[in-house]
PDB file of N, CA and C in Angstrom:
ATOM      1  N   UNK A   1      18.808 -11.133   5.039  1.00  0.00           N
ATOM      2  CA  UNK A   1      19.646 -10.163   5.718  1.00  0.00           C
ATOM      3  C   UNK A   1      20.337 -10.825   6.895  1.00  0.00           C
ATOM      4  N   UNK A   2      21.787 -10.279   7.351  1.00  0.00           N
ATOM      5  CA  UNK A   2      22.298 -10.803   8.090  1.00  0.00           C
ATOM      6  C   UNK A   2      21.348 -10.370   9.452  1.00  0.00           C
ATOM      7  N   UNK A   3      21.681 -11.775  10.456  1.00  0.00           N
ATOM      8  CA  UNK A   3      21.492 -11.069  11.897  1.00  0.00           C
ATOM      9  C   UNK A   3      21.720 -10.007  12.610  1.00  0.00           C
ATOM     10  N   UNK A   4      23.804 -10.099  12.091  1.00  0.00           N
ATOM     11  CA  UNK A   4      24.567  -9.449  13.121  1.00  0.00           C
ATOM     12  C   UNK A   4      24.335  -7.983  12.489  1.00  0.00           C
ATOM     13  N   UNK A   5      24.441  -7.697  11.517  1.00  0.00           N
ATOM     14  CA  UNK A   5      24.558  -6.808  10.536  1.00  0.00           C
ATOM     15  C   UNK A   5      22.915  -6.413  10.022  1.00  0.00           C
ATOM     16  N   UNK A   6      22.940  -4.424  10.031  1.00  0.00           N
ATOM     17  CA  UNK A   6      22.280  -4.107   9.528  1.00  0.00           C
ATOM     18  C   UNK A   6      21.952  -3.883   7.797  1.00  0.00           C
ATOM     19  N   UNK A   7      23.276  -3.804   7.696  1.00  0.00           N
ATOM     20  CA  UNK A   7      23.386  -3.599   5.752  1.00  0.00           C
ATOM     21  C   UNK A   7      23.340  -4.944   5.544  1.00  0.00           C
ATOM     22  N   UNK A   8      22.531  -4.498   4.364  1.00  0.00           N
ATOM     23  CA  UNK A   8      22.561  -5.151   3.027  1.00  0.00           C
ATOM     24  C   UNK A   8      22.570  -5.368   2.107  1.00  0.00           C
ATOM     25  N   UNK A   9      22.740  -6.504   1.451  1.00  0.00           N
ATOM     26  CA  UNK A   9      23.878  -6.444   0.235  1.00  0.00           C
ATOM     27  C   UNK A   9      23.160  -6.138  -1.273  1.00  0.00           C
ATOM     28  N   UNK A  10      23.965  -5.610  -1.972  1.00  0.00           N
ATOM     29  CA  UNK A  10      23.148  -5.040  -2.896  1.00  0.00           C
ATOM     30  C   UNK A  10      22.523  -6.528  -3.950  1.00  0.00           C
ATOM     31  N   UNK A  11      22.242  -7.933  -3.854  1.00  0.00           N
ATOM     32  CA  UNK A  11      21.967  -9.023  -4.458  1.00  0.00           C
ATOM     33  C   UNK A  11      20.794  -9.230  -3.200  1.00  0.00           C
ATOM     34  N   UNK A  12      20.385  -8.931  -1.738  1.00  0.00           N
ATOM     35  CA  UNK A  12      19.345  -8.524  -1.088  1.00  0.00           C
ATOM     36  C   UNK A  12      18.530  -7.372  -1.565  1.00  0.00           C
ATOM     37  N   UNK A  13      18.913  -6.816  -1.720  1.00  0.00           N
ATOM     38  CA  UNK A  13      18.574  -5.349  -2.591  1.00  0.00           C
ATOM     39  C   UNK A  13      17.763  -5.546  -3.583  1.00  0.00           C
ATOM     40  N   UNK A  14      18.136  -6.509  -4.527  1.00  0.00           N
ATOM     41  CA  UNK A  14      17.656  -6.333  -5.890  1.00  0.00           C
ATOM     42  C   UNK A  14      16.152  -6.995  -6.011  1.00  0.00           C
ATOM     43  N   UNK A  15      16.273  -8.485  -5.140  1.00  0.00           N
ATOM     44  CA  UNK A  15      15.712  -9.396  -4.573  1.00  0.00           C
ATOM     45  C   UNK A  15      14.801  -8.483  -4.129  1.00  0.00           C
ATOM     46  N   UNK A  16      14.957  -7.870  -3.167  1.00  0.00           N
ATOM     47  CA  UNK A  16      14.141  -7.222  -2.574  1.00  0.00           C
ATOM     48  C   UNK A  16      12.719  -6.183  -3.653  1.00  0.00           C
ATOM     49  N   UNK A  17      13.530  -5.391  -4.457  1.00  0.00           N
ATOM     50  CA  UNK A  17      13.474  -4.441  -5.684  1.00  0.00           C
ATOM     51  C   UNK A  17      12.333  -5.663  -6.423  1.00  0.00           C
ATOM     52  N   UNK A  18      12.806  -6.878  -6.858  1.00  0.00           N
ATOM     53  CA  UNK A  18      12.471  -7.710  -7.830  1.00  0.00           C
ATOM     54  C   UNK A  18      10.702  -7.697  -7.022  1.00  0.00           C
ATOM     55  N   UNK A  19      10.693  -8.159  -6.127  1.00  0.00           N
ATOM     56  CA  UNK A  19       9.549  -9.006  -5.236  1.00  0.00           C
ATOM     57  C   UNK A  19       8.605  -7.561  -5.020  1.00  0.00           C
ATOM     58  N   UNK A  20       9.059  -6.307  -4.770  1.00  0.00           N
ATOM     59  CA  UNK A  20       8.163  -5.307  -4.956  1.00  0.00           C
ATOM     60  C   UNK A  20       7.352  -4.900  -5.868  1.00  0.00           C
ATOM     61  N   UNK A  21       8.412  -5.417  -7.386  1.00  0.00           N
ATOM     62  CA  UNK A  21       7.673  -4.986  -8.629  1.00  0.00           C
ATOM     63  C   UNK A  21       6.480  -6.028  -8.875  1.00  0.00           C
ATOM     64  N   UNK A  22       6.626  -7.444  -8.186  1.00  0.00           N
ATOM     65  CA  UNK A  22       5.341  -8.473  -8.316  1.00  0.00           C
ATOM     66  C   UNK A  22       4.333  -8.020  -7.759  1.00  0.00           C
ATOM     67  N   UNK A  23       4.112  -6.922  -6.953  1.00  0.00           N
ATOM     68  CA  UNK A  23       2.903  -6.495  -6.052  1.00  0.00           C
ATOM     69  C   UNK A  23       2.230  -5.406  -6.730  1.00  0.00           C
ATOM     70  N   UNK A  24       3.225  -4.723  -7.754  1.00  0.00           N
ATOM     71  CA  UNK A  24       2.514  -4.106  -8.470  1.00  0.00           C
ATOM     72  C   UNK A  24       2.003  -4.581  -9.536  1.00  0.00           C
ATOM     73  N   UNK A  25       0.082  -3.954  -9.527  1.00  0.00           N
ATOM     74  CA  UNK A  25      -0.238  -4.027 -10.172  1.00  0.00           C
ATOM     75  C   UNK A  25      -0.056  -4.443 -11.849  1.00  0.00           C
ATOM     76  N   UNK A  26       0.776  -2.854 -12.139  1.00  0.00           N
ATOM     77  CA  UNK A  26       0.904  -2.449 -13.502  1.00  0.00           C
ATOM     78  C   UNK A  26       1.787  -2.848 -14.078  1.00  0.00           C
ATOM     79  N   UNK A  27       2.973  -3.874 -12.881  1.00  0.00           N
ATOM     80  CA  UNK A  27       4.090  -4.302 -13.697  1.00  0.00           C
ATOM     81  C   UNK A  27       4.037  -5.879 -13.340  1.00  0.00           C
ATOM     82  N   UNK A  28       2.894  -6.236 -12.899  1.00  0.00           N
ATOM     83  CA  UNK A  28       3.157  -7.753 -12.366  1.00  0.00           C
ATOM     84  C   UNK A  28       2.674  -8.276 -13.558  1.00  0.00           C
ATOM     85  N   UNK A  29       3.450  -9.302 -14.023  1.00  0.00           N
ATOM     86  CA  UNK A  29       3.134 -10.019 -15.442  1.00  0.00           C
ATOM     87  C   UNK A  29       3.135 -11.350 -15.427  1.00  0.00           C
ATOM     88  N   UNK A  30       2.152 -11.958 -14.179  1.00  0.00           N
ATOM     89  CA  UNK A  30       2.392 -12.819 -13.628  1.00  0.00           C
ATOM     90  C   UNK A  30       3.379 -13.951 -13.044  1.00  0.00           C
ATOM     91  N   UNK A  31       2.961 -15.070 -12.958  1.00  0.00           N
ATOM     92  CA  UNK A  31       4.239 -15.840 -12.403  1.00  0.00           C
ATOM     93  C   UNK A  31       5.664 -16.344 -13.430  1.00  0.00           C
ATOM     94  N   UNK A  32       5.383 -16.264 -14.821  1.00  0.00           N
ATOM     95  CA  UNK A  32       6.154 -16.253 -15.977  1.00  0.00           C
ATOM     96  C   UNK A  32       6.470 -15.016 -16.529  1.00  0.00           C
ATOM     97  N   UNK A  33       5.909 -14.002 -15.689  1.00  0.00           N
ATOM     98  CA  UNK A  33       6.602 -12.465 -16.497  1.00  0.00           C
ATOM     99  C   UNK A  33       7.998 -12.208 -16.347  1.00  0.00           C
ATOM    100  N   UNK A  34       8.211 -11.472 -17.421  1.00  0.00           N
ATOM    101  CA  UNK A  34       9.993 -11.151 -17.474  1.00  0.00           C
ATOM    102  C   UNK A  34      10.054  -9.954 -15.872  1.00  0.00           C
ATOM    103  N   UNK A  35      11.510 -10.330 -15.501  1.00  0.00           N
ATOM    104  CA  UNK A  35      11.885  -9.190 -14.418  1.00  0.00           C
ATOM    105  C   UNK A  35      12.551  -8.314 -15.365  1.00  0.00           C
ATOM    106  N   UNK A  36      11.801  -7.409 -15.984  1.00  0.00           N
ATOM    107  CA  UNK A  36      12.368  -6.524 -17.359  1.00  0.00           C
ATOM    108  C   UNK A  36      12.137  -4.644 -16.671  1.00  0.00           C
ATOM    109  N   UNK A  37      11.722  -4.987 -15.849  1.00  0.00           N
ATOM    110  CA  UNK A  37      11.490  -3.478 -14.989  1.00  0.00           C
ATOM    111  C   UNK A  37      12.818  -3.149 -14.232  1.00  0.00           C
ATOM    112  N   UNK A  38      13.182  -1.733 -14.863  1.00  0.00           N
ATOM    113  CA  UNK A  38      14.482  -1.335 -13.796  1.00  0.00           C
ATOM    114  C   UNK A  38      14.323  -1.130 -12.502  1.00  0.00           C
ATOM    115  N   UNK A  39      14.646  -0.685 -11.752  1.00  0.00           N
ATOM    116  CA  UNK A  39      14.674  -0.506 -10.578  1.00  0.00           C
ATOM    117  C   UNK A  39      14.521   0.798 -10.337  1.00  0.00           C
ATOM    118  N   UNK A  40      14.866   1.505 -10.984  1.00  0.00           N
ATOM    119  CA  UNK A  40      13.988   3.097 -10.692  1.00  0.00           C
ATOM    120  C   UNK A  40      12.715   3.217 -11.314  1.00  0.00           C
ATOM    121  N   UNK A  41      12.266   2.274 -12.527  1.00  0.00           N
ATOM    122  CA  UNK A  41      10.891   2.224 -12.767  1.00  0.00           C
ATOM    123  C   UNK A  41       9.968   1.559 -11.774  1.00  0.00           C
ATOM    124  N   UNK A  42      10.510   0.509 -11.200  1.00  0.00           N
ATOM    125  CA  UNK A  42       9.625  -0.435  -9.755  1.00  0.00           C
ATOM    126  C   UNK A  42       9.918   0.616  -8.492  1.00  0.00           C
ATOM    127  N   UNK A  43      10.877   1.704  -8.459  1.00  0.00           N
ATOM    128  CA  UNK A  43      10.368   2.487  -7.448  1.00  0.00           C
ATOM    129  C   UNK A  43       9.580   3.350  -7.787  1.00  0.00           C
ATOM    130  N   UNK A  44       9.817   4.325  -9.155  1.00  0.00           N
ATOM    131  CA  UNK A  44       8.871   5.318  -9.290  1.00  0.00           C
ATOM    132  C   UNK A  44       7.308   4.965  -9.031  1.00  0.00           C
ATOM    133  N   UNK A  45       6.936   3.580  -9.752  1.00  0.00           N
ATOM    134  CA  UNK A  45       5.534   2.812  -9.562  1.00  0.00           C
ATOM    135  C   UNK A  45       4.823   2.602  -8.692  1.00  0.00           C
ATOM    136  N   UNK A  46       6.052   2.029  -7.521  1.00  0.00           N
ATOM    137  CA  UNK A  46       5.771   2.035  -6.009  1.00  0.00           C
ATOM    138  C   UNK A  46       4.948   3.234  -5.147  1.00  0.00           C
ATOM    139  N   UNK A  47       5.935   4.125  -5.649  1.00  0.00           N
ATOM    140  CA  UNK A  47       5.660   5.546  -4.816  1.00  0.00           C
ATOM    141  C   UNK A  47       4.714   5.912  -5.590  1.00  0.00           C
ATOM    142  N   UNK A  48       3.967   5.801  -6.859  1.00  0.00           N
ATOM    143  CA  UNK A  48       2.586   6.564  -7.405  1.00  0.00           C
ATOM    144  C   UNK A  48       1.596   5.131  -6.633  1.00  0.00           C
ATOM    145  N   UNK A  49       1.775   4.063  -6.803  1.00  0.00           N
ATOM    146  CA  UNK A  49       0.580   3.206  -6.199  1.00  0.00           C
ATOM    147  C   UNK A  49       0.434   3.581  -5.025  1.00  0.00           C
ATOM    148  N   UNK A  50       1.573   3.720  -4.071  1.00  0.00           N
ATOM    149  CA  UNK A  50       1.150   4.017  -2.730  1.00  0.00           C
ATOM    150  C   UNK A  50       0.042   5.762  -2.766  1.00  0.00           C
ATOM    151  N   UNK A  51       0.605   6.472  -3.246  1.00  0.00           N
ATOM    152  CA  UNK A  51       0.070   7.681  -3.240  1.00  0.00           C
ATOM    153  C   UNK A  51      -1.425   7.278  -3.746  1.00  0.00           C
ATOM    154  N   UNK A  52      -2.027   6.542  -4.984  1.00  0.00           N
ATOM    155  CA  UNK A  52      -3.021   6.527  -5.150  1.00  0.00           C
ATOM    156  C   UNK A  52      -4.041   5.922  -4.457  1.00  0.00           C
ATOM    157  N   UNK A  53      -2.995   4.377  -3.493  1.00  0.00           N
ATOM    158  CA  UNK A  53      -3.822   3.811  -2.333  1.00  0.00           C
ATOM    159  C   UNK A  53      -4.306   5.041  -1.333  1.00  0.00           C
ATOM    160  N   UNK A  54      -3.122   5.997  -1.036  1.00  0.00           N
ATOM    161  CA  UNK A  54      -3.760   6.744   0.333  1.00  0.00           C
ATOM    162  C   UNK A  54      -4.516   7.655  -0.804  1.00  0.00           C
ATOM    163  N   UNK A  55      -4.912   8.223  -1.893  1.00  0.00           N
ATOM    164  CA  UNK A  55      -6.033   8.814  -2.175  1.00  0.00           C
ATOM    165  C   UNK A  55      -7.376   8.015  -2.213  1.00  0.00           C
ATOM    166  N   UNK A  56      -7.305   6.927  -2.613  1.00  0.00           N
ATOM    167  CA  UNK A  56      -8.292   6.142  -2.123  1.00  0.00           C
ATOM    168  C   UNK A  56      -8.850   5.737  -0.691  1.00  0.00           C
ATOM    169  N   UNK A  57      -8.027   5.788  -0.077  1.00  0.00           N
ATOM    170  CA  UNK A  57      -8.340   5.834   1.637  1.00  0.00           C
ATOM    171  C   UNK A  57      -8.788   7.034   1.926  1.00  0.00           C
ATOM    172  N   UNK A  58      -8.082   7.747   1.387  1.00  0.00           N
ATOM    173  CA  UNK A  58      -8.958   9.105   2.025  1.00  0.00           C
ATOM    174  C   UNK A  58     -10.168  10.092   1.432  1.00  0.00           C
ATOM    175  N   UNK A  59     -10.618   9.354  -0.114  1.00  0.00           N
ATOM    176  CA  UNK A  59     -11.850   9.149  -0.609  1.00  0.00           C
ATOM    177  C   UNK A  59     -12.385   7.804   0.437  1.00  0.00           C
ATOM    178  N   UNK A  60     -12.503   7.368   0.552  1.00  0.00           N
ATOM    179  CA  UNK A  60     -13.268   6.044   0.984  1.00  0.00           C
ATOM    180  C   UNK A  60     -13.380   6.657   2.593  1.00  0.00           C
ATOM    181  N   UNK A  61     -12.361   7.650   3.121  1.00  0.00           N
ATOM    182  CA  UNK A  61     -12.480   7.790   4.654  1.00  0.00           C
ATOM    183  C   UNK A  61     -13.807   8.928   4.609  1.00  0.00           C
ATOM    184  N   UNK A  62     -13.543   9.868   3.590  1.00  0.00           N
ATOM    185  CA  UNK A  62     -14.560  10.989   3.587  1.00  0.00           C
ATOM    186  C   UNK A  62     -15.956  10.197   3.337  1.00  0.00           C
ATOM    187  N   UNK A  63     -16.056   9.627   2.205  1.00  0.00           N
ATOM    188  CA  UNK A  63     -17.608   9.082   2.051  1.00  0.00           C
ATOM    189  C   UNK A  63     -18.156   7.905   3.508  1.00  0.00           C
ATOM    190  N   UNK A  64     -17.170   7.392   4.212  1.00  0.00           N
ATOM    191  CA  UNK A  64     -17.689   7.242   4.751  1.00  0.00           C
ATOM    192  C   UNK A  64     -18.142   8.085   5.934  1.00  0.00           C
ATOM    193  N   UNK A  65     -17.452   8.820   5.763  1.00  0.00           N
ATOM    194  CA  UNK A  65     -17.655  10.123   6.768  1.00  0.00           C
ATOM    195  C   UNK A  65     -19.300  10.513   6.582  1.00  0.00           C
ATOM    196  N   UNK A  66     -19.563  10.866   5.523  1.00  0.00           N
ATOM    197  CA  UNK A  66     -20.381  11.525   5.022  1.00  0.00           C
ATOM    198  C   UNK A  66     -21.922  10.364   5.182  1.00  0.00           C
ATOM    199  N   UNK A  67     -21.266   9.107   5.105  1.00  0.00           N
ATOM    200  CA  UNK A  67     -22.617   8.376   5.542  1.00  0.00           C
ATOM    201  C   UNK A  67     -22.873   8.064   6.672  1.00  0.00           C
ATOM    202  N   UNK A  68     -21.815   8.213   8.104  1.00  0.00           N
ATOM    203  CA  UNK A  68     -22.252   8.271   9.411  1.00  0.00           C
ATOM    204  C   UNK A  68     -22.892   9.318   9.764  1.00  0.00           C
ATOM    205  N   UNK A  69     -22.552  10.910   9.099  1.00  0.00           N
ATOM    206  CA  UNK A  69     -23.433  12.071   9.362  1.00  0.00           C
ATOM    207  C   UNK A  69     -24.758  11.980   8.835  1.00  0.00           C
ATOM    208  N   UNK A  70     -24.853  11.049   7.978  1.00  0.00           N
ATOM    209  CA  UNK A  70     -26.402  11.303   7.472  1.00  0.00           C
ATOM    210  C   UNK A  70     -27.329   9.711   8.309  1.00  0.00           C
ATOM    211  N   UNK A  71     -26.401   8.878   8.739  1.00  0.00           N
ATOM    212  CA  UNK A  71     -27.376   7.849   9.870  1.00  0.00           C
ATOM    213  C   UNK A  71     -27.914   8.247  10.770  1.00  0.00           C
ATOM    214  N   UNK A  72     -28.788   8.108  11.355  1.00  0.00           N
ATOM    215  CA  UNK A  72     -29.098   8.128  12.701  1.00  0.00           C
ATOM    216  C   UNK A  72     -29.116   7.186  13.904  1.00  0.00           C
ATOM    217  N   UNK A  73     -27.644   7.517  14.113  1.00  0.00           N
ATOM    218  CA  UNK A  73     -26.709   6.779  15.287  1.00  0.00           C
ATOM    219  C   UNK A  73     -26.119   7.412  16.116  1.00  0.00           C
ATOM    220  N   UNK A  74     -26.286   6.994  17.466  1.00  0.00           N
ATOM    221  CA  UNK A  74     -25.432   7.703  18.493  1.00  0.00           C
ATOM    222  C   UNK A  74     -23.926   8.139  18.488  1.00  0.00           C
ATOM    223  N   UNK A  75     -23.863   9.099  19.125  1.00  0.00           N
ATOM    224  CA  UNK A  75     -22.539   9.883  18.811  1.00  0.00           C
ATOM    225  C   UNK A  75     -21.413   8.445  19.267  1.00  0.00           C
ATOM    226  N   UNK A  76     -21.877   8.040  20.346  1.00  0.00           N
ATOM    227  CA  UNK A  76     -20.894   6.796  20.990  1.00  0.00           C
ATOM    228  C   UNK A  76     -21.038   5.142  19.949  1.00  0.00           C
ATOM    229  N   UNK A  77     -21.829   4.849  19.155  1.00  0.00           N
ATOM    230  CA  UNK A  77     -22.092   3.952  18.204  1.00  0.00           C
ATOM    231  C   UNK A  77     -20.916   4.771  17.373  1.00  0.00           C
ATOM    232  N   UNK A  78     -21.036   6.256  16.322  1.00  0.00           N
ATOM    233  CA  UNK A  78     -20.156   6.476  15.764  1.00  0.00           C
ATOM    234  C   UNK A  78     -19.346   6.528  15.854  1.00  0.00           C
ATOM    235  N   UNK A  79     -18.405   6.632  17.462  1.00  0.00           N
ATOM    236  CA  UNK A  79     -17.104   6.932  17.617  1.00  0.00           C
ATOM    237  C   UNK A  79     -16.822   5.268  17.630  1.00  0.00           C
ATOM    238  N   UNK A  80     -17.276   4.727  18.133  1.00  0.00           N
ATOM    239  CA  UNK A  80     -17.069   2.764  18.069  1.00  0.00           C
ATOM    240  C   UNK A  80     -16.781   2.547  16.764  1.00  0.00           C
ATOM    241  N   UNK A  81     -17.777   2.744  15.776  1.00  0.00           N
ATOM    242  CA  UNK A  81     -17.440   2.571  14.620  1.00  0.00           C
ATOM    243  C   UNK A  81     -16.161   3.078  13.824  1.00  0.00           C
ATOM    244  N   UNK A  82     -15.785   4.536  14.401  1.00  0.00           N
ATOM    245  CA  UNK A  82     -15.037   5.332  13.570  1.00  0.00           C
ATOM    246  C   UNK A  82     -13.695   4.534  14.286  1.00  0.00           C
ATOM    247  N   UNK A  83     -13.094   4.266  15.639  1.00  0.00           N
ATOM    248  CA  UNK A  83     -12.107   3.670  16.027  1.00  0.00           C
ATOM    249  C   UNK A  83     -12.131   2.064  15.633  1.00  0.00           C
ATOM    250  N   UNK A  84     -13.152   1.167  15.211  1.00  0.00           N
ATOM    251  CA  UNK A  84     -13.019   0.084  14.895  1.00  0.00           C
ATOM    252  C   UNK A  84     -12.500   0.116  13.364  1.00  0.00           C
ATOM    253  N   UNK A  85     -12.845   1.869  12.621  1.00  0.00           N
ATOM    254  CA  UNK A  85     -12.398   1.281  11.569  1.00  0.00           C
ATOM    255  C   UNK A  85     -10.946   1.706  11.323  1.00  0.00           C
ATOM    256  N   UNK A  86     -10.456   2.854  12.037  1.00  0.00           N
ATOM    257  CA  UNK A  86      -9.332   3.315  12.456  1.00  0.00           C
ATOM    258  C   UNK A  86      -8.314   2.051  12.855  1.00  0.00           C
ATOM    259  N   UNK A  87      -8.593   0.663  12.970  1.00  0.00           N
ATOM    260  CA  UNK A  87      -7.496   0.107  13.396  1.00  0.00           C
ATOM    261  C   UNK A  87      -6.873  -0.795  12.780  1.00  0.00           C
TER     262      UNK A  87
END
């Protein structure tokens, strides 16, 4: 992307588009896979992985929830813990 300039160009764009679909999972076909994914399929993908990461965070936030209420640890140990993991 340019310095001076906020837009960019739609060959940044695609680039951009291309290198997202390698992070996914379901479409990364390793380092010899075809770039055969459109670009509204590498976004639709995007936006369900992200959604399923934050359901997983927020399964993983509750259970752990659920195992600081059942320790026996100080309220100030739990809040340490709960902001160390908060960050």
């Amino acid at each position: 992307m340019s310095g001076a300039s906020n837009k960019i160009t739609d060959d940044e764009l695609n680039a951009l588009i291309l290198r997202l679909g390698t992070l996914l999972p379901q479409l990364n076909h390793g380092r010899h896979g075809r770039a055969s994914s459109s670009t509204t399929k590498i976004l639709k993908e995007t936006c369900s992985y992200v959604r399923r990461l934050q359901k997983e965070v927020d399964d993983l936030s509750e259970r752990l929830s659920q195992c600081l209420d059942s320790m026996d640890i100080s309220s100030s140990d739990a809040e340490f813990l709960t902001n160390l993991l908060q960050q």
